[in-house]
PDB file of N, CA and C in Angstrom:
ATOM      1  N   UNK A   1     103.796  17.276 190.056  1.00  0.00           N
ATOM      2  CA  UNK A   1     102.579  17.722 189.411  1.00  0.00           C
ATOM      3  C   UNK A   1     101.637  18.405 190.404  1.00  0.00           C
ATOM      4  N   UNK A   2     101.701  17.486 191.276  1.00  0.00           N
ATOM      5  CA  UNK A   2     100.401  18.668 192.859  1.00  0.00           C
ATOM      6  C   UNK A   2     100.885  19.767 193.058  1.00  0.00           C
ATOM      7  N   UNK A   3     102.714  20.472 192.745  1.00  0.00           N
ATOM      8  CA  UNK A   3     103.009  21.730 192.881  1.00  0.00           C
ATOM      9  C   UNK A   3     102.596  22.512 192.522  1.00  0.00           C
ATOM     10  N   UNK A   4     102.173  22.164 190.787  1.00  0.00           N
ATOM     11  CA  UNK A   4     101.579  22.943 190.088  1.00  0.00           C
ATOM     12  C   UNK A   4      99.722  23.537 191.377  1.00  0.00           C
ATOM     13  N   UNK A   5      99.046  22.876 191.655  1.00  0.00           N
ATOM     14  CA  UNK A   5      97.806  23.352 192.201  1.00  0.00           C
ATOM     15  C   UNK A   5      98.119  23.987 193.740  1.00  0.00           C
ATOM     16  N   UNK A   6      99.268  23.820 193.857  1.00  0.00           N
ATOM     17  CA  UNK A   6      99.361  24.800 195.407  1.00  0.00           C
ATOM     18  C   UNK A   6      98.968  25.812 195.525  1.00  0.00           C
ATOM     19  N   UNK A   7      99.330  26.978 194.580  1.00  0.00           N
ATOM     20  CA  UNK A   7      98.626  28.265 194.402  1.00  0.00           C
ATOM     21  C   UNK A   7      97.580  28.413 194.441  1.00  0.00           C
ATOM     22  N   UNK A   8      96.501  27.103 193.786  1.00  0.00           N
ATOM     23  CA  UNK A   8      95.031  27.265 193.387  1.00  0.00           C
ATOM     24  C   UNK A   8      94.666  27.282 194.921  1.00  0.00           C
ATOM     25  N   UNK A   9      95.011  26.264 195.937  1.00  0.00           N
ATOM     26  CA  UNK A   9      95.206  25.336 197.004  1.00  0.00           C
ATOM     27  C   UNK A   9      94.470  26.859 197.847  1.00  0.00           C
ATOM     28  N   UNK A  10      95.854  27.695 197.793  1.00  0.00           N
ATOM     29  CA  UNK A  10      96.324  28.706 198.814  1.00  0.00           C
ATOM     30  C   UNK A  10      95.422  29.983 198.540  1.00  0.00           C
ATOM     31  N   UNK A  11      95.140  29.750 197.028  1.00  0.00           N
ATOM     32  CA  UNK A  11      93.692  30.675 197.165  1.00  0.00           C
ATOM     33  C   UNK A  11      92.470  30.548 197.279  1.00  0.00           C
ATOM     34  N   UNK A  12      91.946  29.288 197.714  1.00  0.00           N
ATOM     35  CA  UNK A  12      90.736  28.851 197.802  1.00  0.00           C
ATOM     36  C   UNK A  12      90.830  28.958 199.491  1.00  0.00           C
ATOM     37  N   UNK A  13      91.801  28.235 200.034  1.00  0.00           N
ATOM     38  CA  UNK A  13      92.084  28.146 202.138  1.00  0.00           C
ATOM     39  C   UNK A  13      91.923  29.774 201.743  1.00  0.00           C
ATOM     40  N   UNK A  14      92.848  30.810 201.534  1.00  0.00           N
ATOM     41  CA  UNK A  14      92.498  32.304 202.166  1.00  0.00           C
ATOM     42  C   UNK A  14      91.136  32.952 201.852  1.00  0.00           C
ATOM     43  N   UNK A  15      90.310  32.149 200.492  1.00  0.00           N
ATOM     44  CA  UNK A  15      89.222  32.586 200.089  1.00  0.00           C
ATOM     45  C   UNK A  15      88.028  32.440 201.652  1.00  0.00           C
ATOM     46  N   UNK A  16      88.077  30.888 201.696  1.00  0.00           N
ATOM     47  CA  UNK A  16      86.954  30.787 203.001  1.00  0.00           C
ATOM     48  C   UNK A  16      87.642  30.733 204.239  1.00  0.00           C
ATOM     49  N   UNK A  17      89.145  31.065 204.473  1.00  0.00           N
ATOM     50  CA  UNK A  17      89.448  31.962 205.767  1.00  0.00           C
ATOM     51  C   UNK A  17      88.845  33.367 205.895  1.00  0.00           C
ATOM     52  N   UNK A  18      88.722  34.074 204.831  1.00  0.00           N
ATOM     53  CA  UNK A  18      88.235  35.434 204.202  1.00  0.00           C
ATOM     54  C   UNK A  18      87.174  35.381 204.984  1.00  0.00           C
ATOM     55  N   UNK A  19      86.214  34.606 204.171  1.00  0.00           N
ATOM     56  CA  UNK A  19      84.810  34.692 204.154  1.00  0.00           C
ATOM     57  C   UNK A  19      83.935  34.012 205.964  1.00  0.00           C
ATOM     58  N   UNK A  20      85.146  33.643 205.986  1.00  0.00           N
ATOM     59  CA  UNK A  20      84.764  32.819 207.507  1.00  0.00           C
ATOM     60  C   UNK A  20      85.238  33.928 208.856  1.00  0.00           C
ATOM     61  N   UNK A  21      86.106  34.734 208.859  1.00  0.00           N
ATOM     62  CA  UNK A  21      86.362  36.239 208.844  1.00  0.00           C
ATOM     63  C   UNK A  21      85.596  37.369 209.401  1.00  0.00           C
ATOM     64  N   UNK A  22      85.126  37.477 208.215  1.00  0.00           N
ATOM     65  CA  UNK A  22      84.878  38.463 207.654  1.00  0.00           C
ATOM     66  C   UNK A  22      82.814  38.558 208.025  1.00  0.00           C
ATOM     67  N   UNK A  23      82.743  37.303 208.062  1.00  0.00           N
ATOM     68  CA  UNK A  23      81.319  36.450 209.061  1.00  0.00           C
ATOM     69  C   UNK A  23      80.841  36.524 210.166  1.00  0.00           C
ATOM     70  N   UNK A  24      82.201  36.366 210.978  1.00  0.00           N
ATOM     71  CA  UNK A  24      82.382  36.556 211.761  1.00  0.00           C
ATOM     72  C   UNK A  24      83.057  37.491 212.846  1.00  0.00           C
ATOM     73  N   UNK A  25      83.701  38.348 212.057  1.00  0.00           N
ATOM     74  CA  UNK A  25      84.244  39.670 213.245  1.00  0.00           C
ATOM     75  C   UNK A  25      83.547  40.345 213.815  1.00  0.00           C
ATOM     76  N   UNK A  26      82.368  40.867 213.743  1.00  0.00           N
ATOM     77  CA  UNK A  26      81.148  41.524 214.514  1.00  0.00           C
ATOM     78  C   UNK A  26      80.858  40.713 215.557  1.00  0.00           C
ATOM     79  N   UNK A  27      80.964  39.237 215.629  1.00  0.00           N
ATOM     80  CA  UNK A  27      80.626  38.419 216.736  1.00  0.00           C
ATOM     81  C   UNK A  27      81.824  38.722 217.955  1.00  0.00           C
ATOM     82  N   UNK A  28      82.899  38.731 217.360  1.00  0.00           N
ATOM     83  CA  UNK A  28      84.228  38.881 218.125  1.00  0.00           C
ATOM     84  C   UNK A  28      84.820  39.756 218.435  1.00  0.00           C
ATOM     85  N   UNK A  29      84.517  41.084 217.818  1.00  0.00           N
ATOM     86  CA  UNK A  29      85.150  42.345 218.458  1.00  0.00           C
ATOM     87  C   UNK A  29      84.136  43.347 218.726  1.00  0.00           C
ATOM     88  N   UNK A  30      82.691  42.955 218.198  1.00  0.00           N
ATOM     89  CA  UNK A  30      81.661  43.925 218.257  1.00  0.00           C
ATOM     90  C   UNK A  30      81.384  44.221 219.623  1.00  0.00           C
ATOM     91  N   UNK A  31      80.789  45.398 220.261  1.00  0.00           N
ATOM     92  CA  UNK A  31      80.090  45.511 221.259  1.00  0.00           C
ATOM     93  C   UNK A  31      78.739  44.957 222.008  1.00  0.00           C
ATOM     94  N   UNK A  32      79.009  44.488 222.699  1.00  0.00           N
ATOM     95  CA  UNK A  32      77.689  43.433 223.629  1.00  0.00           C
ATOM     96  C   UNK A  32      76.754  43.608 224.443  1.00  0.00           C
ATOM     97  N   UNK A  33      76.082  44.860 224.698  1.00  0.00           N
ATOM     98  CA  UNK A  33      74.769  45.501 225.110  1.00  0.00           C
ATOM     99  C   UNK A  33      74.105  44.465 225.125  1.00  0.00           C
ATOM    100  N   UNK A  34      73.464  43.541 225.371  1.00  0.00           N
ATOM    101  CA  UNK A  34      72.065  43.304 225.180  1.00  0.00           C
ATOM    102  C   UNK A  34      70.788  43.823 226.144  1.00  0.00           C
ATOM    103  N   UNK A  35      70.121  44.351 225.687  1.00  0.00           N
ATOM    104  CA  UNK A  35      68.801  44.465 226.568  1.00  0.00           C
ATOM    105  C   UNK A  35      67.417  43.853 226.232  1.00  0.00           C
ATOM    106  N   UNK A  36      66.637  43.980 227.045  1.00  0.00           N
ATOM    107  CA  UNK A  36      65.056  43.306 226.304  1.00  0.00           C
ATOM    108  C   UNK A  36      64.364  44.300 225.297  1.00  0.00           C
ATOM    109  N   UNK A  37      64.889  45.783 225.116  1.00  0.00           N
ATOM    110  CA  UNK A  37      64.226  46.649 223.888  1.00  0.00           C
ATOM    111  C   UNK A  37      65.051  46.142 222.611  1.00  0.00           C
ATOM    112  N   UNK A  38      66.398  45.759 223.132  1.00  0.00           N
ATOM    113  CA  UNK A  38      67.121  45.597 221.643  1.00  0.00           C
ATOM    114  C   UNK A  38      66.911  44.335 221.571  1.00  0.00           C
ATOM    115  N   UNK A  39      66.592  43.239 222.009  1.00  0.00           N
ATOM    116  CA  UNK A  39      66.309  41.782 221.301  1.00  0.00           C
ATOM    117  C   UNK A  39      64.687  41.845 221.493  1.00  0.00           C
ATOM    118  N   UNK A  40      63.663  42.879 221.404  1.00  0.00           N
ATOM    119  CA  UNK A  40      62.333  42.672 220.798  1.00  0.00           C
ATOM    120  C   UNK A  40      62.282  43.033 219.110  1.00  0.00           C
ATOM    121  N   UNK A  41      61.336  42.254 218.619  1.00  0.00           N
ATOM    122  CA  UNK A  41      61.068  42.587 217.457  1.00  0.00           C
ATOM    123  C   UNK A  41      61.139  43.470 216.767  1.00  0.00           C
ATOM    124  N   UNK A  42      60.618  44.900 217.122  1.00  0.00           N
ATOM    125  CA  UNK A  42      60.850  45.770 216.855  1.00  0.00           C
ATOM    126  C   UNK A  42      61.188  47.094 217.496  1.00  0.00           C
ATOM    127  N   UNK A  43      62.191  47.758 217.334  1.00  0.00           N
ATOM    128  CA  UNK A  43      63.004  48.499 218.230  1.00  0.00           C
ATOM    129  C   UNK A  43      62.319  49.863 218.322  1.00  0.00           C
ATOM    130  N   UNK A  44      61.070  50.080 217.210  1.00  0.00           N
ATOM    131  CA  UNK A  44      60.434  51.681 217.137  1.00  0.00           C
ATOM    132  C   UNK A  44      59.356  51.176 218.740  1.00  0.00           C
ATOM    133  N   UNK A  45      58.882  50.276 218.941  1.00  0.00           N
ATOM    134  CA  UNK A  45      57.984  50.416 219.995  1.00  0.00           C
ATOM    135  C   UNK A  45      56.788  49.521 219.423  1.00  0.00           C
ATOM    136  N   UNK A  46      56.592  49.561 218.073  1.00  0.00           N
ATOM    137  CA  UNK A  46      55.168  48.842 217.714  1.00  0.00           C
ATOM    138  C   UNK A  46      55.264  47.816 217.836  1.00  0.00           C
ATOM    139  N   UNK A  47      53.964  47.162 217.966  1.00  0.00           N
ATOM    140  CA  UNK A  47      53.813  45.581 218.346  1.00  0.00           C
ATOM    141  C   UNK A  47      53.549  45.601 216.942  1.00  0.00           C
ATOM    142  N   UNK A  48      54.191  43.924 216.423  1.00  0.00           N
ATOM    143  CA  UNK A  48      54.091  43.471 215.439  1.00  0.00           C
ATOM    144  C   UNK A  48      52.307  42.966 215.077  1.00  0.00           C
ATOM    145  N   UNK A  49      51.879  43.047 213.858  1.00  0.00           N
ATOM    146  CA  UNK A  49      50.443  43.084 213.392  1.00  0.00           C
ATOM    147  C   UNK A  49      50.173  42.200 212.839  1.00  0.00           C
ATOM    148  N   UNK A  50      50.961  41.474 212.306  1.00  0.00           N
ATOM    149  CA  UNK A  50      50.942  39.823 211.970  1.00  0.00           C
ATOM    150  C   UNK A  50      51.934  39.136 211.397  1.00  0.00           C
ATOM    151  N   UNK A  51      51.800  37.825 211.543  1.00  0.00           N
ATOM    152  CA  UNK A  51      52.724  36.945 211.415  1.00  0.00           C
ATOM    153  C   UNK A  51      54.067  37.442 210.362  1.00  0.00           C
ATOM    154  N   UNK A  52      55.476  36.760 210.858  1.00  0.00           N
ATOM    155  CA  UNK A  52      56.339  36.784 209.741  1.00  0.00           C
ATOM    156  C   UNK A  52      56.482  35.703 209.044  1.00  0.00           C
ATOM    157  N   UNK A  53      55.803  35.010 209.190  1.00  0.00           N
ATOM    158  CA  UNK A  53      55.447  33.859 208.314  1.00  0.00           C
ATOM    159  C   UNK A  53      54.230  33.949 207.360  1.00  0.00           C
ATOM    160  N   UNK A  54      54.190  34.788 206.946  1.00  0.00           N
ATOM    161  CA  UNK A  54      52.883  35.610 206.147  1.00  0.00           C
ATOM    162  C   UNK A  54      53.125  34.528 204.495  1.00  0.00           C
ATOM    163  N   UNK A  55      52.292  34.615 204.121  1.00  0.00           N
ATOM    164  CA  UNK A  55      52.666  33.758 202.792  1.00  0.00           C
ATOM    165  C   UNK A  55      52.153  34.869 201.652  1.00  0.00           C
ATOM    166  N   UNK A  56      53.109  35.251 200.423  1.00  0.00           N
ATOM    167  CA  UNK A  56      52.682  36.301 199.781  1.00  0.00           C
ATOM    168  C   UNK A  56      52.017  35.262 198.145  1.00  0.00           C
ATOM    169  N   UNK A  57      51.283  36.210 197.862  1.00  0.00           N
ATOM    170  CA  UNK A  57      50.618  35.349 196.330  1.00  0.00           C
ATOM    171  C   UNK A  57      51.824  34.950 195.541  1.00  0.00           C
ATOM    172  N   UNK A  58      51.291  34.029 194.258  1.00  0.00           N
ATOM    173  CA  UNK A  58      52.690  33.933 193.726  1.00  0.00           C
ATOM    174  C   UNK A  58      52.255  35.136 192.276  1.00  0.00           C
ATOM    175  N   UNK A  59      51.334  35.571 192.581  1.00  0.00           N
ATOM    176  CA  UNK A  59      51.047  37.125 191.229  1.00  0.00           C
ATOM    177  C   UNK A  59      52.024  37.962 191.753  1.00  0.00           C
ATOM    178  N   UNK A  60      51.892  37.852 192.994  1.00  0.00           N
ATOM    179  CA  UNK A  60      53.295  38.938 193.734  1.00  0.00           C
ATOM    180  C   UNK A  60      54.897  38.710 193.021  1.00  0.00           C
ATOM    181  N   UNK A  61      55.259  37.519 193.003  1.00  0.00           N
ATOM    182  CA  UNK A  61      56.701  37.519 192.648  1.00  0.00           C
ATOM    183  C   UNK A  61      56.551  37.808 191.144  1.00  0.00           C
ATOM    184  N   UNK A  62      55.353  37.104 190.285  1.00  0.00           N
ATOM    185  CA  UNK A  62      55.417  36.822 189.045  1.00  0.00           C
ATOM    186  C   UNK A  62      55.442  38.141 188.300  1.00  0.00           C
ATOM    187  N   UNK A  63      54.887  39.098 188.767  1.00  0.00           N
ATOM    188  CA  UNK A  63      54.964  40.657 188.362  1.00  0.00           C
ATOM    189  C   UNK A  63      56.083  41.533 188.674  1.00  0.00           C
ATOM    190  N   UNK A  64      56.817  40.768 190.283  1.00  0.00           N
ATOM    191  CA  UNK A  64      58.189  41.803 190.498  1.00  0.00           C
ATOM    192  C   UNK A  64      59.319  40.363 189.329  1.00  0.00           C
ATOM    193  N   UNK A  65      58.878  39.392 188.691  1.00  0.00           N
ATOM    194  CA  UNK A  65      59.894  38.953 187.847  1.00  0.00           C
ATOM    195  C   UNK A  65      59.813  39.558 186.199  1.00  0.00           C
ATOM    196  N   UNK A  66      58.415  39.724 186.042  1.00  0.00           N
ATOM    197  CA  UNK A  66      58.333  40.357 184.940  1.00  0.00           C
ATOM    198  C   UNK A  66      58.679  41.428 184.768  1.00  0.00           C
ATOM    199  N   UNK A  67      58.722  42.503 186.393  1.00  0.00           N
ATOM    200  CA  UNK A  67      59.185  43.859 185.721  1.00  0.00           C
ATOM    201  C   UNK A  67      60.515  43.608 185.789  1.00  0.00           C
ATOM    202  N   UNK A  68      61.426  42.994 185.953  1.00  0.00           N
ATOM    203  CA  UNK A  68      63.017  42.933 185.581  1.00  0.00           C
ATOM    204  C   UNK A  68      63.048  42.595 184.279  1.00  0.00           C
ATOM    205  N   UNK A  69      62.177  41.476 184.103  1.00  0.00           N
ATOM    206  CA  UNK A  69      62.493  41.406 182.511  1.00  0.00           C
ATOM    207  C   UNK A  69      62.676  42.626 182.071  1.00  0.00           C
ATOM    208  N   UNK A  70      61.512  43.273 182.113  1.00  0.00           N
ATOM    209  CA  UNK A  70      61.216  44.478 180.803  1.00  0.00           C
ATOM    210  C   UNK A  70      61.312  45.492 181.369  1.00  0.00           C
ATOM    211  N   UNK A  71      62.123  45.988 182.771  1.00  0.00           N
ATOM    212  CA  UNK A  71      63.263  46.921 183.199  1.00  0.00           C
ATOM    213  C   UNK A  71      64.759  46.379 182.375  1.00  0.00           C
ATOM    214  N   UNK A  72      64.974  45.193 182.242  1.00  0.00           N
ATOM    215  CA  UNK A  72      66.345  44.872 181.885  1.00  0.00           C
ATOM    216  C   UNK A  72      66.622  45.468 180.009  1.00  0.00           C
ATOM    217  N   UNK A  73      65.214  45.508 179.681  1.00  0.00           N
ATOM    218  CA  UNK A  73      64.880  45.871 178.564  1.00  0.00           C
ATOM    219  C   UNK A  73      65.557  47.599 177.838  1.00  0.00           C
ATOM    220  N   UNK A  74      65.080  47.747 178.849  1.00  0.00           N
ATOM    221  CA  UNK A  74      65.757  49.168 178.734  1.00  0.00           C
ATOM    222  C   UNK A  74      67.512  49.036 178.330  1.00  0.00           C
ATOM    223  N   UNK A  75      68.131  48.338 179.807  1.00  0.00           N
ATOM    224  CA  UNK A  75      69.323  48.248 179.597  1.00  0.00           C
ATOM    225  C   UNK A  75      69.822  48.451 178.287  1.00  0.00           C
ATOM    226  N   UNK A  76      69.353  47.484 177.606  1.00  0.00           N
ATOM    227  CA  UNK A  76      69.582  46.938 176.269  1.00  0.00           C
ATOM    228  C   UNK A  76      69.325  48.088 175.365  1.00  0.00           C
ATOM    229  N   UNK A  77      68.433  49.039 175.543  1.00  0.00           N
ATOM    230  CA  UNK A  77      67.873  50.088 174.420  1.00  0.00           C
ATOM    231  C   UNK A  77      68.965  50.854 174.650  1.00  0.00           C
ATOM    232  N   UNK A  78      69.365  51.527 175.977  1.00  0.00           N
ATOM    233  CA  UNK A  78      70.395  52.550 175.879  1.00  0.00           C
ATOM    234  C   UNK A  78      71.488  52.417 175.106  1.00  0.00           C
ATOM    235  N   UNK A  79      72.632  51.334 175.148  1.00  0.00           N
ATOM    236  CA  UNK A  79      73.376  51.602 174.081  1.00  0.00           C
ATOM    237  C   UNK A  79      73.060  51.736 172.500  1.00  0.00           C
ATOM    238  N   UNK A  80      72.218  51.251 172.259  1.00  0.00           N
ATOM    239  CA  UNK A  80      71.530  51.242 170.732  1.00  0.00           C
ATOM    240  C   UNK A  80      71.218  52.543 170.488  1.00  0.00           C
ATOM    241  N   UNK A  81      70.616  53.113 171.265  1.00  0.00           N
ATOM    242  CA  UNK A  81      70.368  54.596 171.301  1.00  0.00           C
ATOM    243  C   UNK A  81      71.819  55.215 171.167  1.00  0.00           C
ATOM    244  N   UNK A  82      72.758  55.485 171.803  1.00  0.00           N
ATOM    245  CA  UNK A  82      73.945  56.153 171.425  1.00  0.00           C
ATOM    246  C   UNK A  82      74.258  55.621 170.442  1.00  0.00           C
ATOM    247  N   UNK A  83      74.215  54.244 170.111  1.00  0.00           N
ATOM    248  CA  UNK A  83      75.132  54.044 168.552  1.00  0.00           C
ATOM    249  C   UNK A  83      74.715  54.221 167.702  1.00  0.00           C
ATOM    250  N   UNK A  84      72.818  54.695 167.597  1.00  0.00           N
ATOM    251  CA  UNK A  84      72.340  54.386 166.657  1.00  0.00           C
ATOM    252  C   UNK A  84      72.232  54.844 165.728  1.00  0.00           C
ATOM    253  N   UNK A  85      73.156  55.851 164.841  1.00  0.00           N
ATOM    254  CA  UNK A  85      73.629  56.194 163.999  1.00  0.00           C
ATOM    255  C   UNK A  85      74.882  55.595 163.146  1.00  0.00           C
ATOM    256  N   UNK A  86      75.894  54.571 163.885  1.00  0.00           N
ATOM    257  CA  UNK A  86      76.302  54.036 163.664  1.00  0.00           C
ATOM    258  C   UNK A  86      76.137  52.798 162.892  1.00  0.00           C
ATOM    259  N   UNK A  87      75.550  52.328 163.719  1.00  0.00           N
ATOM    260  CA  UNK A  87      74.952  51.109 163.329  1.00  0.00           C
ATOM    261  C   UNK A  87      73.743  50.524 162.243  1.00  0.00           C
ATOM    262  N   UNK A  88      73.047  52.036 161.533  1.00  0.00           N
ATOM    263  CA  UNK A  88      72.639  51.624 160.527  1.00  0.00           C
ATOM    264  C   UNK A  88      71.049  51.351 160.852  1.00  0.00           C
ATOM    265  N   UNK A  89      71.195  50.757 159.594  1.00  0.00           N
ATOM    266  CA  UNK A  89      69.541  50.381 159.046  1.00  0.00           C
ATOM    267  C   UNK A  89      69.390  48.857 159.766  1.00  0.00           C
ATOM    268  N   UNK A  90      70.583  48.246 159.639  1.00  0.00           N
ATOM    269  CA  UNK A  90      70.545  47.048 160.312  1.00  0.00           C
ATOM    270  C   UNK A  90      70.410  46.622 161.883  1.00  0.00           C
ATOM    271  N   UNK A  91      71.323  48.037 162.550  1.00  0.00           N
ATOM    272  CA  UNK A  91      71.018  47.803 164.207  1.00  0.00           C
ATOM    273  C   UNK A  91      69.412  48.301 164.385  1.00  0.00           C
ATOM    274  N   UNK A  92      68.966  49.020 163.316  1.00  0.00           N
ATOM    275  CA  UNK A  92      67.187  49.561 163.191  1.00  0.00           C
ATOM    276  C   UNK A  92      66.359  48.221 163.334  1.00  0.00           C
ATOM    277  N   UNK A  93      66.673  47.603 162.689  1.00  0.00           N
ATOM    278  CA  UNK A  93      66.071  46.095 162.160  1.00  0.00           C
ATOM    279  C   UNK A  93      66.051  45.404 162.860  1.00  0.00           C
ATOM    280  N   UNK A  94      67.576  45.072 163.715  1.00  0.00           N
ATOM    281  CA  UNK A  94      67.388  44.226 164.926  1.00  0.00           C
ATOM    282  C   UNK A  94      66.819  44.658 166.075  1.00  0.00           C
ATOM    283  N   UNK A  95      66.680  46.018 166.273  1.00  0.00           N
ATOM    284  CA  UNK A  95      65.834  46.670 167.740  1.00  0.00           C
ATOM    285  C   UNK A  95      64.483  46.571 167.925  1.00  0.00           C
ATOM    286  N   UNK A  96      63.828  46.341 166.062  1.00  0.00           N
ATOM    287  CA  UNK A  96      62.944  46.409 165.977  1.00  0.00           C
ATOM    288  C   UNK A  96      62.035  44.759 166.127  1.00  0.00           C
ATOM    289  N   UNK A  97      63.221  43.903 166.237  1.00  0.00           N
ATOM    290  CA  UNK A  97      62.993  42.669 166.162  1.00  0.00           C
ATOM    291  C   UNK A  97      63.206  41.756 167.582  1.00  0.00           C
ATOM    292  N   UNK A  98      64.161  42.747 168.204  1.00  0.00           N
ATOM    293  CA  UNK A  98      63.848  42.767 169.866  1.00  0.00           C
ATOM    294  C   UNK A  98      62.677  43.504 170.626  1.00  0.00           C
ATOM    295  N   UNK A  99      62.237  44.508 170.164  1.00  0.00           N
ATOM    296  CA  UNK A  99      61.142  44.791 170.676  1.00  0.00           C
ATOM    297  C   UNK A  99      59.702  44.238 170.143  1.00  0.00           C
ATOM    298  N   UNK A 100      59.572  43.475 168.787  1.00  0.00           N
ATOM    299  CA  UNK A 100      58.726  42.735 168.960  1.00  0.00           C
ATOM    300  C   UNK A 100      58.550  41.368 169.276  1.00  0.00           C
ATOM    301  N   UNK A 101      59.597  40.586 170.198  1.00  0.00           N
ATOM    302  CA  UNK A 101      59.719  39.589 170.562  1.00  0.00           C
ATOM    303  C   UNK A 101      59.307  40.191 171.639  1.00  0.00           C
ATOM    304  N   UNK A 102      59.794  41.006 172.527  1.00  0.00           N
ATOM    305  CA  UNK A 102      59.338  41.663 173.598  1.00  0.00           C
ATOM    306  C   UNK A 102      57.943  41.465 173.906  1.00  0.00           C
ATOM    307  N   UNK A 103      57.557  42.371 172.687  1.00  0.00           N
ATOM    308  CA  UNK A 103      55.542  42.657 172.499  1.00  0.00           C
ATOM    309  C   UNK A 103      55.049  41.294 172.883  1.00  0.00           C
ATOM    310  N   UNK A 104      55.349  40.405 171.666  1.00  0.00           N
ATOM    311  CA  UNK A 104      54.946  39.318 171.686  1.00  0.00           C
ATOM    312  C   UNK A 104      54.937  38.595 173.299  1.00  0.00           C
ATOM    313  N   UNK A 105      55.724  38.416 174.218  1.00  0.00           N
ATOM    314  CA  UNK A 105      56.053  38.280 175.272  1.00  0.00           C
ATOM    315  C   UNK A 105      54.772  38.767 176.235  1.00  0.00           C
ATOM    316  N   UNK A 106      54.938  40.182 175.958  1.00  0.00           N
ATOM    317  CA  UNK A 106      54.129  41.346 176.917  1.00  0.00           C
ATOM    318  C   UNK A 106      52.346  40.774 176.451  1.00  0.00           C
ATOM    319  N   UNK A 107      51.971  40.427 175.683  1.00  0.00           N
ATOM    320  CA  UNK A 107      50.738  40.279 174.770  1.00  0.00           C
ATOM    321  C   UNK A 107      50.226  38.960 175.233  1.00  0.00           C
ATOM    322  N   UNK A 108      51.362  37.960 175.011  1.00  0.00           N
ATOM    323  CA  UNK A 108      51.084  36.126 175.898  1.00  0.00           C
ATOM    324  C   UNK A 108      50.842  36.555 176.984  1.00  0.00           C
ATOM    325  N   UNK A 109      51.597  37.186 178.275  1.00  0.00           N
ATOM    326  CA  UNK A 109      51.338  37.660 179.849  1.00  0.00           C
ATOM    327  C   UNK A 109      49.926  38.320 180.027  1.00  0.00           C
ATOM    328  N   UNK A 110      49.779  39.132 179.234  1.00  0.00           N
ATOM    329  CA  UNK A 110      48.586  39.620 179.068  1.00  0.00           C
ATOM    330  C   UNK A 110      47.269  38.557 179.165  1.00  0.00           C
ATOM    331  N   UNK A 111      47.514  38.179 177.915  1.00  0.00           N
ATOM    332  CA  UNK A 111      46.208  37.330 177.808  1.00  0.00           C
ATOM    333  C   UNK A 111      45.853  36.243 178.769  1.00  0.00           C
ATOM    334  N   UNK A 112      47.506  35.724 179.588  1.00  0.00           N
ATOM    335  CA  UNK A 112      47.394  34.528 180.077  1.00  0.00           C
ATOM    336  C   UNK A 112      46.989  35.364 181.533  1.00  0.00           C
ATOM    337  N   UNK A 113      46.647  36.790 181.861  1.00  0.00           N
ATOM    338  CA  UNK A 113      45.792  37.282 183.035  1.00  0.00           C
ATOM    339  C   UNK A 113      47.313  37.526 184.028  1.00  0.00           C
ATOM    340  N   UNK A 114      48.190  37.470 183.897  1.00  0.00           N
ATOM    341  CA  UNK A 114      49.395  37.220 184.763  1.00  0.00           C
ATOM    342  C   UNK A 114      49.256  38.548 185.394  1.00  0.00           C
ATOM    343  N   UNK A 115      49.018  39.538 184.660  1.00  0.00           N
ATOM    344  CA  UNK A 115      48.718  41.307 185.592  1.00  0.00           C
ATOM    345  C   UNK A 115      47.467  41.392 186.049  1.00  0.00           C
ATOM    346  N   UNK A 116      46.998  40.592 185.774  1.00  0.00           N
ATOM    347  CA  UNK A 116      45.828  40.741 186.850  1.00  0.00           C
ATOM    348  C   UNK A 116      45.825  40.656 188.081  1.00  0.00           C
ATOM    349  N   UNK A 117      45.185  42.023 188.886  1.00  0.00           N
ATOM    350  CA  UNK A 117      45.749  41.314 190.679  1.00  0.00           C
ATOM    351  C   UNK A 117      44.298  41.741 191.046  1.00  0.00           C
ATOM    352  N   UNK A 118      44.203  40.301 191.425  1.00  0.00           N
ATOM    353  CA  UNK A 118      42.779  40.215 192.126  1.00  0.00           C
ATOM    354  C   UNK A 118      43.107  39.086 193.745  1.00  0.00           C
TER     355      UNK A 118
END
């Protein structure tokens, strides 16, 4: 019966031989220069201006998460758009019922100030 999972076995060992690899070959065949311009911070010449431990708002992420939402939105419109002759009065109905779940969505964010950047 364990014969049966050997295969699984033999592709999981070459999976993170792969990945362990593939991680690592730049360490092992790459070229080894080091100097003090190439291990400073930044290689144009400028001195860094503040911390990289900077802490960003969380309006910052909450607006680059919302625009995926309603970038992903689109996704969704384009095929409807080519079919939408196909598909009727009914794919009409449902687009129209995704985009006002949408609204509805866009209208709560709104009110709850979430685009506000102050």
């Amino acid at each position: 019966m364990l014969e049966q999972y050997l295969p699984l076995g033999m592709m999981i060992a070459i999976g993170v031989l792969a990945g362990l690899v593939f991680a690592n070959i730049n360490r092992w065949i790459g070229p080894k220069h080091p100097s003090e311009e190439k291990l400073s911070t930044y290689e144009s010449g400028m001195e860094p201006v503040r911390s990289a431990r900077e802490r960003f708002s969380v309006k910052f992420y909450l607006v680059a998460m919302l625009f995926l939402l309603f970038d992903i939105e689109v996704v969704f419109m384009y095929p409807w758009a080519v079919k939408f002759r196909e598909l009727g009065l009914i794919g009409f109905i449902e687009m129209l019922l995704f985009i006002g779940v949408l609204l509805v969505g866009l209208l709560y964010i709104w009110r709850k100030g979430a685009l506000r950047w102050q």
